[in-house]
Each structure stands twice: as C-alpha cells, then as structure tokens.
C-alpha atoms as a PDB file:
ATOM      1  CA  UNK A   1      72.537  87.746  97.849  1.00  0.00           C
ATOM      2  CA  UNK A   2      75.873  89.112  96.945  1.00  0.00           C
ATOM      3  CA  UNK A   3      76.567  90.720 100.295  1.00  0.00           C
ATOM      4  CA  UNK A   4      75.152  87.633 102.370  1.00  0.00           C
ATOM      5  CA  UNK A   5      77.581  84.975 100.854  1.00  0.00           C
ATOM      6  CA  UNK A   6      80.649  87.820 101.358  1.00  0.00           C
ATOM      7  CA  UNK A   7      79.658  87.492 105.011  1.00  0.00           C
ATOM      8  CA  UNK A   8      79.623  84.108 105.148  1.00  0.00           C
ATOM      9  CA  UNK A   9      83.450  84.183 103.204  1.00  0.00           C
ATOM     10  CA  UNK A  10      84.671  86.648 105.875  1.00  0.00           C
ATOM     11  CA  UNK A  11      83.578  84.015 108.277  1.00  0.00           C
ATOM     12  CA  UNK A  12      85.406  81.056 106.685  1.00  0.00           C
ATOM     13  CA  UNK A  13      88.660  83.183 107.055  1.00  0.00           C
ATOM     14  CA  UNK A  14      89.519  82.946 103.276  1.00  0.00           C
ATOM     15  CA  UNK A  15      92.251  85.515 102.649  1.00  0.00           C
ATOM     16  CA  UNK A  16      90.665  87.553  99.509  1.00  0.00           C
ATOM     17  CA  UNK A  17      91.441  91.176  98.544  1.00  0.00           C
ATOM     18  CA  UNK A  18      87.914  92.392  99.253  1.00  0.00           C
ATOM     19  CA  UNK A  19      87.344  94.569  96.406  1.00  0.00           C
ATOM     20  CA  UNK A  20      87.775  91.593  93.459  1.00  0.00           C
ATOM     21  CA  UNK A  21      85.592  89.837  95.818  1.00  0.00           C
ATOM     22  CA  UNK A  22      82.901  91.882  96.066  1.00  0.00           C
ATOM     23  CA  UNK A  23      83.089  93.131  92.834  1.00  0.00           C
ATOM     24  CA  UNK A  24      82.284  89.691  91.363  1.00  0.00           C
ATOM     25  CA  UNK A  25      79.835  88.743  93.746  1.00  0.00           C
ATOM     26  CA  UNK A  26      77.774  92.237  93.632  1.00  0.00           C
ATOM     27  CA  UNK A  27      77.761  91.823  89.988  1.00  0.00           C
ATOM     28  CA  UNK A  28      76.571  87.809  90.031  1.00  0.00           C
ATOM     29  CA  UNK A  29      73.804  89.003  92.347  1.00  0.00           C
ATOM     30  CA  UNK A  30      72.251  91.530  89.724  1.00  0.00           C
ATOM     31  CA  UNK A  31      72.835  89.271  86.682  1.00  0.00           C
ATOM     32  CA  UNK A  32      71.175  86.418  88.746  1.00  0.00           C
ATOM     33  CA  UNK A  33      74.051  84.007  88.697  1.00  0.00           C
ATOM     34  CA  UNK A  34      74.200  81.329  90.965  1.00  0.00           C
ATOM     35  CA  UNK A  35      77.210  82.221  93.447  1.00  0.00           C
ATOM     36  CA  UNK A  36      78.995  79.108  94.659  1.00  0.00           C
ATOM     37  CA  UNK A  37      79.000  78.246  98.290  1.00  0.00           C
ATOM     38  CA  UNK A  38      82.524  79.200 100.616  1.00  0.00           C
ATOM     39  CA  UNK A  39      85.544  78.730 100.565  1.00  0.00           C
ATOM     40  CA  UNK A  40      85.546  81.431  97.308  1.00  0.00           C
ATOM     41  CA  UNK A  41      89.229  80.383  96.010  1.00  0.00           C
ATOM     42  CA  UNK A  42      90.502  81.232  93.016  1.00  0.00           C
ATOM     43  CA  UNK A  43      89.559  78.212  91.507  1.00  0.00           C
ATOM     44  CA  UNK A  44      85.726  78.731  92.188  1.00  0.00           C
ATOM     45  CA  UNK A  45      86.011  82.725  91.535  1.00  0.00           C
ATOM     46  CA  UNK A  46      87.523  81.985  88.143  1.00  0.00           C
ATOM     47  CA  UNK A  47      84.570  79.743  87.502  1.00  0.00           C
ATOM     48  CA  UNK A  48      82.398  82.664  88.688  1.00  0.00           C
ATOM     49  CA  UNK A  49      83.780  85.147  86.436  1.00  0.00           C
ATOM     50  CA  UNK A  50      83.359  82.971  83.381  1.00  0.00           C
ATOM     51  CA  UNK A  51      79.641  82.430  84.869  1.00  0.00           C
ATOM     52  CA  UNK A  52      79.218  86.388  84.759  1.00  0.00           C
ATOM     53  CA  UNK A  53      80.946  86.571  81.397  1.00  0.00           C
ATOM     54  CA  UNK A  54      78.604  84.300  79.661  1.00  0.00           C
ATOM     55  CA  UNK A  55      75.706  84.929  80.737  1.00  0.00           C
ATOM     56  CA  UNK A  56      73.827  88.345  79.396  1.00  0.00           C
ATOM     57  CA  UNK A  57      71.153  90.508  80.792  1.00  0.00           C
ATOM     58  CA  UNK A  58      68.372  89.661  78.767  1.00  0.00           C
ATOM     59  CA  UNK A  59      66.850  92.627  77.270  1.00  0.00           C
ATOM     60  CA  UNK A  60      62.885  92.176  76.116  1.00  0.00           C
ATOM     61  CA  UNK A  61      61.940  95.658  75.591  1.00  0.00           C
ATOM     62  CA  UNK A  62      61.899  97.200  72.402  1.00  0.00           C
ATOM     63  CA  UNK A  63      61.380 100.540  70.713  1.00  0.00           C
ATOM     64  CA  UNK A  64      59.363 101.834  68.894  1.00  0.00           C
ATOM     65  CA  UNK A  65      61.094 101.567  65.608  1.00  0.00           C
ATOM     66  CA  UNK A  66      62.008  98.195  66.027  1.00  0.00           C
ATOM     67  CA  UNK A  67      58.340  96.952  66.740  1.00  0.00           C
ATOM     68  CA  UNK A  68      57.690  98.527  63.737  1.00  0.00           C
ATOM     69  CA  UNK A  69      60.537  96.939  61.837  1.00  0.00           C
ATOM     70  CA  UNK A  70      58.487  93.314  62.715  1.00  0.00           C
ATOM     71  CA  UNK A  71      55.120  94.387  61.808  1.00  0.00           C
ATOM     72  CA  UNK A  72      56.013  93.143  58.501  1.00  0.00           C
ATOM     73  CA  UNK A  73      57.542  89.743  59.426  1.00  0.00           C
ATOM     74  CA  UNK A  74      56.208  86.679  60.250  1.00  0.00           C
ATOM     75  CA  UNK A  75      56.651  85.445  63.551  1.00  0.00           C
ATOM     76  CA  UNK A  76      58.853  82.273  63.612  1.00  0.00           C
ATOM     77  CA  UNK A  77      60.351  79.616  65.742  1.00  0.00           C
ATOM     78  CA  UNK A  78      63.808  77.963  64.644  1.00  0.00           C
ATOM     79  CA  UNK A  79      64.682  74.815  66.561  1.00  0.00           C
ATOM     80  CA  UNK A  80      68.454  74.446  67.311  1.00  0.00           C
ATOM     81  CA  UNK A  81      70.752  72.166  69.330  1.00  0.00           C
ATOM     82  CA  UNK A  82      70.481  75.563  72.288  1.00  0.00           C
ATOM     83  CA  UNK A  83      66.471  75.280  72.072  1.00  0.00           C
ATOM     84  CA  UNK A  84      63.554  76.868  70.310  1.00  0.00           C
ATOM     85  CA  UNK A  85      64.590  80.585  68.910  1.00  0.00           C
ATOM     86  CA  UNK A  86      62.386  83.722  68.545  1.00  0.00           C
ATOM     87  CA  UNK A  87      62.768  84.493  64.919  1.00  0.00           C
ATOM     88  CA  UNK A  88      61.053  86.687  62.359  1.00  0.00           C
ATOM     89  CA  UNK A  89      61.380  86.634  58.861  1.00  0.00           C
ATOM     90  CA  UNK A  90      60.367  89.041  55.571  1.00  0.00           C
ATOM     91  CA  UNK A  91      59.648  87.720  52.502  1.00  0.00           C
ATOM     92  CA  UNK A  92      58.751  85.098  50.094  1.00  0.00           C
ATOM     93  CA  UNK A  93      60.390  81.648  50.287  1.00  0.00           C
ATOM     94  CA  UNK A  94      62.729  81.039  46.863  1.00  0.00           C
ATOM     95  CA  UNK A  95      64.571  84.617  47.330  1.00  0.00           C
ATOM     96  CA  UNK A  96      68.193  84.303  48.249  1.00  0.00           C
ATOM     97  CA  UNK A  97      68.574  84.736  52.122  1.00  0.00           C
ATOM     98  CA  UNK A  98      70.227  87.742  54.323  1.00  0.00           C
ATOM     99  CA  UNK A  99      70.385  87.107  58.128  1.00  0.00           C
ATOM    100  CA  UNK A 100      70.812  89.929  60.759  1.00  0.00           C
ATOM    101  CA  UNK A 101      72.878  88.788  63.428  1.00  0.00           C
ATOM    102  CA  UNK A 102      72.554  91.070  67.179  1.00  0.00           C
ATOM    103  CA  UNK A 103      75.061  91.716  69.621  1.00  0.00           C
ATOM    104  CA  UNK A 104      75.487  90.992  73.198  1.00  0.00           C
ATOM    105  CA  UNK A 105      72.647  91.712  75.210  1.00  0.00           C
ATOM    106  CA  UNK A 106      70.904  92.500  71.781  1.00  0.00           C
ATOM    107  CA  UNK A 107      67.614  90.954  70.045  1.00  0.00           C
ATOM    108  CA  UNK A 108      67.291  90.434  66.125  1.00  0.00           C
ATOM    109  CA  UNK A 109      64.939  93.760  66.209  1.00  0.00           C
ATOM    110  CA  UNK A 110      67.539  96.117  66.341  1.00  0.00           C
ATOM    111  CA  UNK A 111      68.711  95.650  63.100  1.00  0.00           C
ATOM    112  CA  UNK A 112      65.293  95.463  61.505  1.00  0.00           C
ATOM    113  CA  UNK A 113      66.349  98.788  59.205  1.00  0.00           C
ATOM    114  CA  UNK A 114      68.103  96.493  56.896  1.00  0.00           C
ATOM    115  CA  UNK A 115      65.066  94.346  56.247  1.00  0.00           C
ATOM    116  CA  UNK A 116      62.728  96.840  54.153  1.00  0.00           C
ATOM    117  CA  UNK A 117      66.028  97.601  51.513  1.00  0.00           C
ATOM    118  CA  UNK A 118      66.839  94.363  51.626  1.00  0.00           C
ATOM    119  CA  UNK A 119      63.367  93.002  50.671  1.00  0.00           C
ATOM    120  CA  UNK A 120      62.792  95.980  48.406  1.00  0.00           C
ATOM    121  CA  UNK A 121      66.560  95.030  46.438  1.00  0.00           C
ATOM    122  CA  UNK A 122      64.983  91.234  45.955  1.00  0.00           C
ATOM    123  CA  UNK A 123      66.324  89.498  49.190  1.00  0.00           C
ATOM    124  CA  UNK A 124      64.471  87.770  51.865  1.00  0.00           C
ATOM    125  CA  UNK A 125      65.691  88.631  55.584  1.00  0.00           C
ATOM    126  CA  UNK A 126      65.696  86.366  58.610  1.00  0.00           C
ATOM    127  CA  UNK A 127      66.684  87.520  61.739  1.00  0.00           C
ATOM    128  CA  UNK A 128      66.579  85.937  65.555  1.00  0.00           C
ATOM    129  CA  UNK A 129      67.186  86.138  69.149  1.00  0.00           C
ATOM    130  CA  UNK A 130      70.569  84.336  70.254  1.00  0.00           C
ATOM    131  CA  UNK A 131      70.261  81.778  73.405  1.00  0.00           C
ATOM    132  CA  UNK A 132      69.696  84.158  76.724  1.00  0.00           C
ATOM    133  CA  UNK A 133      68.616  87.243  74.431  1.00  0.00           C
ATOM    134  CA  UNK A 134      64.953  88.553  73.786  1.00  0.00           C
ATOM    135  CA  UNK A 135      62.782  86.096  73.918  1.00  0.00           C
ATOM    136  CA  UNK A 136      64.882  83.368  73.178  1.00  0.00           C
ATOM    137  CA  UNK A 137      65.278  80.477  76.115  1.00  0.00           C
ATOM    138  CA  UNK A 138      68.804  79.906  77.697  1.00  0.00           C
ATOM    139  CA  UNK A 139      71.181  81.547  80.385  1.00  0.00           C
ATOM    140  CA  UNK A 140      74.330  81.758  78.700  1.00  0.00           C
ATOM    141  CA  UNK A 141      75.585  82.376  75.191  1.00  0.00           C
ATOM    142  CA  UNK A 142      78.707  83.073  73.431  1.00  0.00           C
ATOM    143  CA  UNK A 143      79.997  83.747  70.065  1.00  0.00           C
ATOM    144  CA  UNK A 144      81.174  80.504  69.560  1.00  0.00           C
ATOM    145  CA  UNK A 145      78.253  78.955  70.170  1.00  0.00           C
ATOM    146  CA  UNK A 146      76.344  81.374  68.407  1.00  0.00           C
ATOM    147  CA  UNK A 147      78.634  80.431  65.264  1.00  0.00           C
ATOM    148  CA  UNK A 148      77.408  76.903  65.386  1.00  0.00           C
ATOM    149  CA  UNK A 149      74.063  77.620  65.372  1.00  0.00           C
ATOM    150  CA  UNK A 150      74.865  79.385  62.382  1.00  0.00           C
ATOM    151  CA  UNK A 151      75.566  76.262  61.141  1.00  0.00           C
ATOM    152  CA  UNK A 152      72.377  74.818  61.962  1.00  0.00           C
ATOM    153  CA  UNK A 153      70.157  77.813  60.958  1.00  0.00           C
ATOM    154  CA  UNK A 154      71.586  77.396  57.377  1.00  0.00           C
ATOM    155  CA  UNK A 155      70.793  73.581  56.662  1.00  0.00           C
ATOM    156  CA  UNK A 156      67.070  74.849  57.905  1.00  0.00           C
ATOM    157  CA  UNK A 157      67.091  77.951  55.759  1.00  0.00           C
ATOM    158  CA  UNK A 158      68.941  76.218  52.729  1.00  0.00           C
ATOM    159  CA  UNK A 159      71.468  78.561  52.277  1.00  0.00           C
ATOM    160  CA  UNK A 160      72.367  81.864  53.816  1.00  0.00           C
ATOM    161  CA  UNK A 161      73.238  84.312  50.671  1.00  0.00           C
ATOM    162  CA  UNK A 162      75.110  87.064  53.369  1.00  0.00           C
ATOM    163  CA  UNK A 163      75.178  88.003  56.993  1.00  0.00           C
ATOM    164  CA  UNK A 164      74.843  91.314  58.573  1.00  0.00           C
ATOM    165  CA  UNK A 165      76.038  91.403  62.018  1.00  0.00           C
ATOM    166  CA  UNK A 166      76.274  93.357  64.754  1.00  0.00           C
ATOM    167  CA  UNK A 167      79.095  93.640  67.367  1.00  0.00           C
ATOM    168  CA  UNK A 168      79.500  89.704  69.217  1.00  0.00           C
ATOM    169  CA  UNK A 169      77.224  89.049  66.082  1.00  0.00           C
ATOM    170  CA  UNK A 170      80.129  89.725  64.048  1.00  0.00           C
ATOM    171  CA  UNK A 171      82.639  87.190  65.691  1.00  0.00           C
ATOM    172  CA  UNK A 172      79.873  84.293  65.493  1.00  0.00           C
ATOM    173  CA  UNK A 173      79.769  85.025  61.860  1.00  0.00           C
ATOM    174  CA  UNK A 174      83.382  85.025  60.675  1.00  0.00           C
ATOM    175  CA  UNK A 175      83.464  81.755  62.849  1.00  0.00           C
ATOM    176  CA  UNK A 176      80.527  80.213  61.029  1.00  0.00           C
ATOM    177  CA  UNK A 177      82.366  80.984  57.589  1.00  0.00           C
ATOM    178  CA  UNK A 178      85.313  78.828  58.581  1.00  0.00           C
ATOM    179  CA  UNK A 179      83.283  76.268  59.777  1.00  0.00           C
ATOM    180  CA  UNK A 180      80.857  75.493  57.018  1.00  0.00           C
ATOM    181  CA  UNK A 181      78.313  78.094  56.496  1.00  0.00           C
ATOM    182  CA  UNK A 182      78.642  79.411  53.056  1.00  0.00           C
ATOM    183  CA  UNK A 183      77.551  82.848  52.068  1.00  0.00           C
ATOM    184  CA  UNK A 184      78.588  85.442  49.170  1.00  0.00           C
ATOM    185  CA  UNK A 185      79.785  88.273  51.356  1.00  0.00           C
ATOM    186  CA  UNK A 186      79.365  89.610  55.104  1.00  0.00           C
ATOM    187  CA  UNK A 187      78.342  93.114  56.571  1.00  0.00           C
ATOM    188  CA  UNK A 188      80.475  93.666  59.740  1.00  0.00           C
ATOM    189  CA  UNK A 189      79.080  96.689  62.335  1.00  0.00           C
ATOM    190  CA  UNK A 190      81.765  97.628  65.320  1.00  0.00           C
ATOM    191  CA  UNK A 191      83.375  93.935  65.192  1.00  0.00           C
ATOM    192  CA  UNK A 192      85.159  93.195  67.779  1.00  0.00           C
ATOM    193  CA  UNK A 193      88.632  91.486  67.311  1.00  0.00           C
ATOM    194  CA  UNK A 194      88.737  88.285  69.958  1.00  0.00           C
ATOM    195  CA  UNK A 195      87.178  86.616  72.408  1.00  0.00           C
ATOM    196  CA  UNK A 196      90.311  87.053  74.631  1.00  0.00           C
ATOM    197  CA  UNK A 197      90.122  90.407  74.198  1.00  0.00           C
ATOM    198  CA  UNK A 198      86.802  90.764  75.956  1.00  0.00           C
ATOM    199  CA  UNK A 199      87.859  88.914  79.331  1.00  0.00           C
ATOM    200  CA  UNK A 200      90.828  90.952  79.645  1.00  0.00           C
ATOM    201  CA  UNK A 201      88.600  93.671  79.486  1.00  0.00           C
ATOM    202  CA  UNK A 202      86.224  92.459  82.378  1.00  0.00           C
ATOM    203  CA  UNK A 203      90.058  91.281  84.253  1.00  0.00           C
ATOM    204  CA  UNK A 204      90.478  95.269  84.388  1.00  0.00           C
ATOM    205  CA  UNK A 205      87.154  96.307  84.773  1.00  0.00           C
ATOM    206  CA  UNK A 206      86.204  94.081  87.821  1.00  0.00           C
ATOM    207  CA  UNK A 207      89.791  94.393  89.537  1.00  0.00           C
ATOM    208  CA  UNK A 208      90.549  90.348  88.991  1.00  0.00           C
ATOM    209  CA  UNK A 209      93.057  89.070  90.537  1.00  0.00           C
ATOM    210  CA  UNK A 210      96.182  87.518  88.607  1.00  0.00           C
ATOM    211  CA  UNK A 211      95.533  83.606  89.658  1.00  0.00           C
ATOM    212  CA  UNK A 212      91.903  84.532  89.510  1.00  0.00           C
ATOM    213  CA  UNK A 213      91.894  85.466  86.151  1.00  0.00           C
ATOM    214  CA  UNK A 214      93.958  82.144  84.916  1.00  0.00           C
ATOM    215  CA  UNK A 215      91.171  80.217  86.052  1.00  0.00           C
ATOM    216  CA  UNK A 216      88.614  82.308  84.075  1.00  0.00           C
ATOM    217  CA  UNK A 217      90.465  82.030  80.567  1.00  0.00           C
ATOM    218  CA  UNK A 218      91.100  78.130  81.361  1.00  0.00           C
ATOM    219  CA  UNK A 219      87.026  78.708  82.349  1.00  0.00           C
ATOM    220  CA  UNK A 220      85.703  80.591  79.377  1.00  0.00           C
ATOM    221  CA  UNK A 221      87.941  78.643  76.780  1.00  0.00           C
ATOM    222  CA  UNK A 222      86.472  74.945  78.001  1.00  0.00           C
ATOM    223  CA  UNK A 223      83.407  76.115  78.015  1.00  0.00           C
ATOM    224  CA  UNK A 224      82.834  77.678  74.911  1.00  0.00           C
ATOM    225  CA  UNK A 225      84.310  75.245  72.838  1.00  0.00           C
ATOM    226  CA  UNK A 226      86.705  77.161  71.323  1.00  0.00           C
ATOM    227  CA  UNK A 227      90.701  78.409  71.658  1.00  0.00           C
ATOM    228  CA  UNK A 228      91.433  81.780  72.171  1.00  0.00           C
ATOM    229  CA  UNK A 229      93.322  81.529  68.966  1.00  0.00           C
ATOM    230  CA  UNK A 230      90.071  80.363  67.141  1.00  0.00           C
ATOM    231  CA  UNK A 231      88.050  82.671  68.319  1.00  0.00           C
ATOM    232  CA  UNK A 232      90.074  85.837  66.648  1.00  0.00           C
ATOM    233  CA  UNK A 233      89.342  87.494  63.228  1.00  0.00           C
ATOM    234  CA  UNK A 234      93.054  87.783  62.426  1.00  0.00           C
ATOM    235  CA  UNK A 235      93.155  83.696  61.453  1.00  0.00           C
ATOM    236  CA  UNK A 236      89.582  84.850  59.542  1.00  0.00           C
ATOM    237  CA  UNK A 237      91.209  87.553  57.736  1.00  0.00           C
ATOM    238  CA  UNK A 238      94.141  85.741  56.405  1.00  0.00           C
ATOM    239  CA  UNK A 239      91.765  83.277  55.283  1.00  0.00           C
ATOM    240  CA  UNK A 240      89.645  85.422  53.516  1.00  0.00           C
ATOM    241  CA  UNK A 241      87.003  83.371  52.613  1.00  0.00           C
ATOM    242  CA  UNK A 242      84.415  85.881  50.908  1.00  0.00           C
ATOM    243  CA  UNK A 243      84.382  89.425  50.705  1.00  0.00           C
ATOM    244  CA  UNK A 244      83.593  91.451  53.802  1.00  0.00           C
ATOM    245  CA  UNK A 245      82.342  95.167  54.491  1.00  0.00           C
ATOM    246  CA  UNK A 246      83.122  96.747  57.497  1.00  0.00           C
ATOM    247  CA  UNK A 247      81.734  99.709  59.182  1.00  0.00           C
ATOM    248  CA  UNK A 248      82.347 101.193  62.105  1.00  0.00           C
ATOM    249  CA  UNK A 249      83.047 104.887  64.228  1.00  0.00           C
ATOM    250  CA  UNK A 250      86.184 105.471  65.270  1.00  0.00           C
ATOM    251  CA  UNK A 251      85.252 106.742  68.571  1.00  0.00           C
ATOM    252  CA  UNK A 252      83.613 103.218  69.509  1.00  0.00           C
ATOM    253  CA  UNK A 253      83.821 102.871  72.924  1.00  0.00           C
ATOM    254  CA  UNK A 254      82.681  99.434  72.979  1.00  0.00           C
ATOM    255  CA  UNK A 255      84.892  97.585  70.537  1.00  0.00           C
ATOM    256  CA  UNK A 256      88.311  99.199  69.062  1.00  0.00           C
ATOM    257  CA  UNK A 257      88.506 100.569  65.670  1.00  0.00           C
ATOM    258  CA  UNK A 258      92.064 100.483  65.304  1.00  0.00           C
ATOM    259  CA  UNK A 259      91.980  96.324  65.589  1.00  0.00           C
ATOM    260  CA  UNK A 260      89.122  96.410  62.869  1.00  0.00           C
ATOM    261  CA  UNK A 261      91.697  98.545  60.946  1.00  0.00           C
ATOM    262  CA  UNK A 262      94.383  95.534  61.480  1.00  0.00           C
ATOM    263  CA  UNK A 263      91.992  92.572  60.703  1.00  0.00           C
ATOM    264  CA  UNK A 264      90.190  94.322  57.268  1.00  0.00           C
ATOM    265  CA  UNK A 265      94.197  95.172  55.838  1.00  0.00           C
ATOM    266  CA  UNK A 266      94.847  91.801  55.975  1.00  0.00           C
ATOM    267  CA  UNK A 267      91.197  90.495  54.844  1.00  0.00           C
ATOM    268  CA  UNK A 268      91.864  90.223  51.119  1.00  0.00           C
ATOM    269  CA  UNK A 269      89.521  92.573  49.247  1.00  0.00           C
ATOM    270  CA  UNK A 270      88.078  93.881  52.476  1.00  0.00           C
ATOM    271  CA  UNK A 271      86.600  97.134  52.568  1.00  0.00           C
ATOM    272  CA  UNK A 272      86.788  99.994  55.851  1.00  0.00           C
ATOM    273  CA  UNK A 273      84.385 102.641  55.806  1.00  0.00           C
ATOM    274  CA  UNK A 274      84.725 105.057  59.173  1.00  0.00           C
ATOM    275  CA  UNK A 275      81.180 106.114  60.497  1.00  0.00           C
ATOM    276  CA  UNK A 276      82.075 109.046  62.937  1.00  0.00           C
ATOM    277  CA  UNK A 277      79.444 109.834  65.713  1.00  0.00           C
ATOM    278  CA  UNK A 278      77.359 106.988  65.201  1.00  0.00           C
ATOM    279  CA  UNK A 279      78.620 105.191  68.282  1.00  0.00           C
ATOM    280  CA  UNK A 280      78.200 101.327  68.919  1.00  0.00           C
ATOM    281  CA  UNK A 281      74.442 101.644  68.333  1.00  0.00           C
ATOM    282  CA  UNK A 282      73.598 104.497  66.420  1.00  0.00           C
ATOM    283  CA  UNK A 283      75.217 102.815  63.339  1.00  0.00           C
ATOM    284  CA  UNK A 284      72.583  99.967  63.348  1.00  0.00           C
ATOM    285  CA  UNK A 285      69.398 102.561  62.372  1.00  0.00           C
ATOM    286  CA  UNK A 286      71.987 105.246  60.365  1.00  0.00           C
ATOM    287  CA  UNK A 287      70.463 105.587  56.697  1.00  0.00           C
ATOM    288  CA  UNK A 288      73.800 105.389  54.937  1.00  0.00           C
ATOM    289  CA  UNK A 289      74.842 102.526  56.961  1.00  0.00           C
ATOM    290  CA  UNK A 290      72.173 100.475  55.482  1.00  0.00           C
ATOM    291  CA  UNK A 291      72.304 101.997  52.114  1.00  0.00           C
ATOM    292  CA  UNK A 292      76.047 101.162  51.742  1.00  0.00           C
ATOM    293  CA  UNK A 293      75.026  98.056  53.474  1.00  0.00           C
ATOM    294  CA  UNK A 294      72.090  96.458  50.857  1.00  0.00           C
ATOM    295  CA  UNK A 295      74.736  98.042  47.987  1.00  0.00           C
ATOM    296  CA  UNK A 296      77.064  96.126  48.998  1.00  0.00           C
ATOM    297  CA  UNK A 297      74.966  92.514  49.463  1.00  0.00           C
ATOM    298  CA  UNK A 298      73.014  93.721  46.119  1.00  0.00           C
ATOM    299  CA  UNK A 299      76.520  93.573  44.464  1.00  0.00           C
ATOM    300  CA  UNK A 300      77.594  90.072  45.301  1.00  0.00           C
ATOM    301  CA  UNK A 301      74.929  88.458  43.109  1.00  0.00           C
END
C-alpha cells in the first residue's frame, strides 16, 4: 500500500525529501495504518506519524511460561471507557490487590512471574491487556490513556494496594498516582522518563523532517490528552507520592538508565537497584527481580 500512495505523491508533484516519505509510509503499511490520500504535506505527515506512534503491533502469541503463568487465573473481562479488557486474575476476593501493568506492544502475561510470590506472600494479583495489546479490542493506546483506565480499573477492583509495571506500563502508573489512584508503593521495570522523549526518538529513527515533526508533537499531545510536561516522571518524582522501587540494567537499550537515575534521586525515599544483563525483557522473568520485587510490596503493609 505504502509504495502505491508514494506513486501517486510523486504524481501530485509534492516536493518531499523521499526518504522521510517513504520511511513513514513503508512503516504505516506494515502496522496497518490508514495512510491519508495526496497531497502528503507536513500537516497530514505529522498526523501520520502520530498515527504510527500510537498505534502498536498487537502481539497474541505467548510462551510457554507465560501460558503457564495463567493456568492459575481466572479468565476475566474488565469493562472500561476504551472497551471490554482481557484480564486474568489470582486469588481470593478480600486480599489487598497488586496489578501488573505491560509495556508497549506487551500483554499482562509477561509479567505473570510476580503472581505465584505475590499470592503465596498474601496478595491477590490482577493483571490485563491495554487497548490494541493481546487480546484486548482497540487500535491505538498510550500511556496516558492507559493511566486513566487506571483510574477506572481501581473503583472496579476497590482499591489497588501496589502496581508493578513494566516499561510504557510504568509511565501510565506514576500518571495514575497523581491523578487519583491510590496505592501503598509501586514496582518500576526499565521506566522510561517522558512521553516526549519517545517521539524524538522515532523523529531520529524515521529521518522526520523539522516542520514534519512540529506537527506530530502538536499531533501526539492533542490526542493523548496530556502535555508533554505531564506526561514526565520528573513532576512525579518531586511529588513523591508513595514509595517507589526501581529496577532496571544499565545497558537498556530500550529506555535510558541514566534518566531513571535522575527521576529516583529526586523521588523522595526512592530506591535504584542496577540489574546488569537482564536487558528490557529479561528482567520481567529474573528470580531476584521478583524476589526483591514481592519484598518490597510485602513491606508496605
């Protein structure tokens, strides 16, 4: 699809730098975005680009371990404003409540090692597939809108005790916690550090243009709901508002380390522990990951 409409934009004479071009519309066509009809200007490519950005490759298959993971939970549906989610959940109704929250292109599965130490130290565990993730329905998702389905989730669940998240899961969850969901602490795994920070990443990684790119922040920022400046840890951090537990490698090529150094020094109380070699993913199934994990959550009661 990608290749017919750049023929068709060739036609119309619009003067584009081919590569950004193509770039955006190759990668549109494999995500199954709609591309706009000609003339592509910036205007419409920035809208593009903040298509691409918010809408994930949904990912149904999982592994072994983490079918095995939900063998023990019961098979759920949670209705929220974004539609009906997949959700599964261990343990009996009355114990205090730990959700796992997934990253992008994620499902609630992959961080189903938490769930047997978690039941076993007396919690119960809910976990779920975000909008456009597993078998959740939706196109698009965000961590913004994630967070306010956090919101949601909790006045269903009656109460969230703490939240272990995962990557964009992370950023949803510190924006919950300034926005009304109250828990006793939070697990963070390879946070990232802003919203902003990701589009500039996909500015350099799919060769946007500079008046291109203006239009995708303006793009991403009205649609999510939330200002770049919102949708940062650093406000989080200087709020502080419950004690947090980082971990994350050092080597993470996915999100940086060093701005999850920043954010926990100014998190009052916040702890850092490095996890070298376990990568982005690795960390989510890593024994002493979880057991300093379910320590820490066991702690806050």
């Amino acid at each position: 699809m990608s290749k017919r409409v750049w023929s068709l934009d060739r036609q119309a004479g619009v003067g584009f730098v081919a590569g950004m071009s193509d770039i955006l519309l190759q990668v549109a066509g494999k995500r199954g975005v709609p591309v706009p009809p000609p003339p592509h200007t910036p205007a419409v490519m920035g809208e593009l680009a903040a298509s691409i950005f918010l809408h994930p490759m949904r990912v149904t298959r999982r592994m072994p371990r983490e079918l095995a993971y939900l063998e023990g939970a019961r098979r759920r549906t949670m209705p929220t404003s974004a539609g009906d989610l997949a959700a599964w959940e261990w343990g009996e109704a009355g114990r205090p409540l730990v959700g796992l929250l997934h990253g992008w292109e994620g499902h609630g599965a992959q961080l189903g090692a938490f769930a047997a130490p978690l039941l076993a130290a007396g919690f119960r565990v809910l976990t779920f597939d975000a909008p456009g993730h597993g078998d959740s329905p939706g196109d698009e998702c965000s961590a913004p809108l994630l967070g306010r389905l956090l919101v949601e989730i909790q006045a269903q669940a009656g109460g969230i005790f703490a939240l272990v998240a995962h990557s964009m899961g992370c950023a949803a969850a510190a924006m919950a916690v300034v926005n009304g969901v109250s828990v006793r602490g939070l697990v963070f795994l390879a946070p990232p550090v802003s919203q902003l920070d990701r589009v500039e990443r996909m500015c350099r990684r799919m060769e946007i243009k500079a008046e291109t790119a203006g239009y995708f922040r303006a793009a991403v920022e009205r649609r999510t709901g939330m200002l770049y400046t919102e949708a940062n840890m650093f406000p989080v951090a200087q709020q502080a508002p419950c004690p947090l537990l980082a971990l994350h490698d050092p080597a993470d090529d996915s999100t940086d380390y060093a701005a999850t150094e920043q954010f926990v020094a100014q998190w009052r109380g916040a702890r850092l522990v490095p996890c070298p070699g376990r990568g982005h993913y690795r960390l989510l199934s890593t024994p002493e990951v979880v057991r300093q994990a379910v320590e820490f959550i066991a702690g806050l009661r």
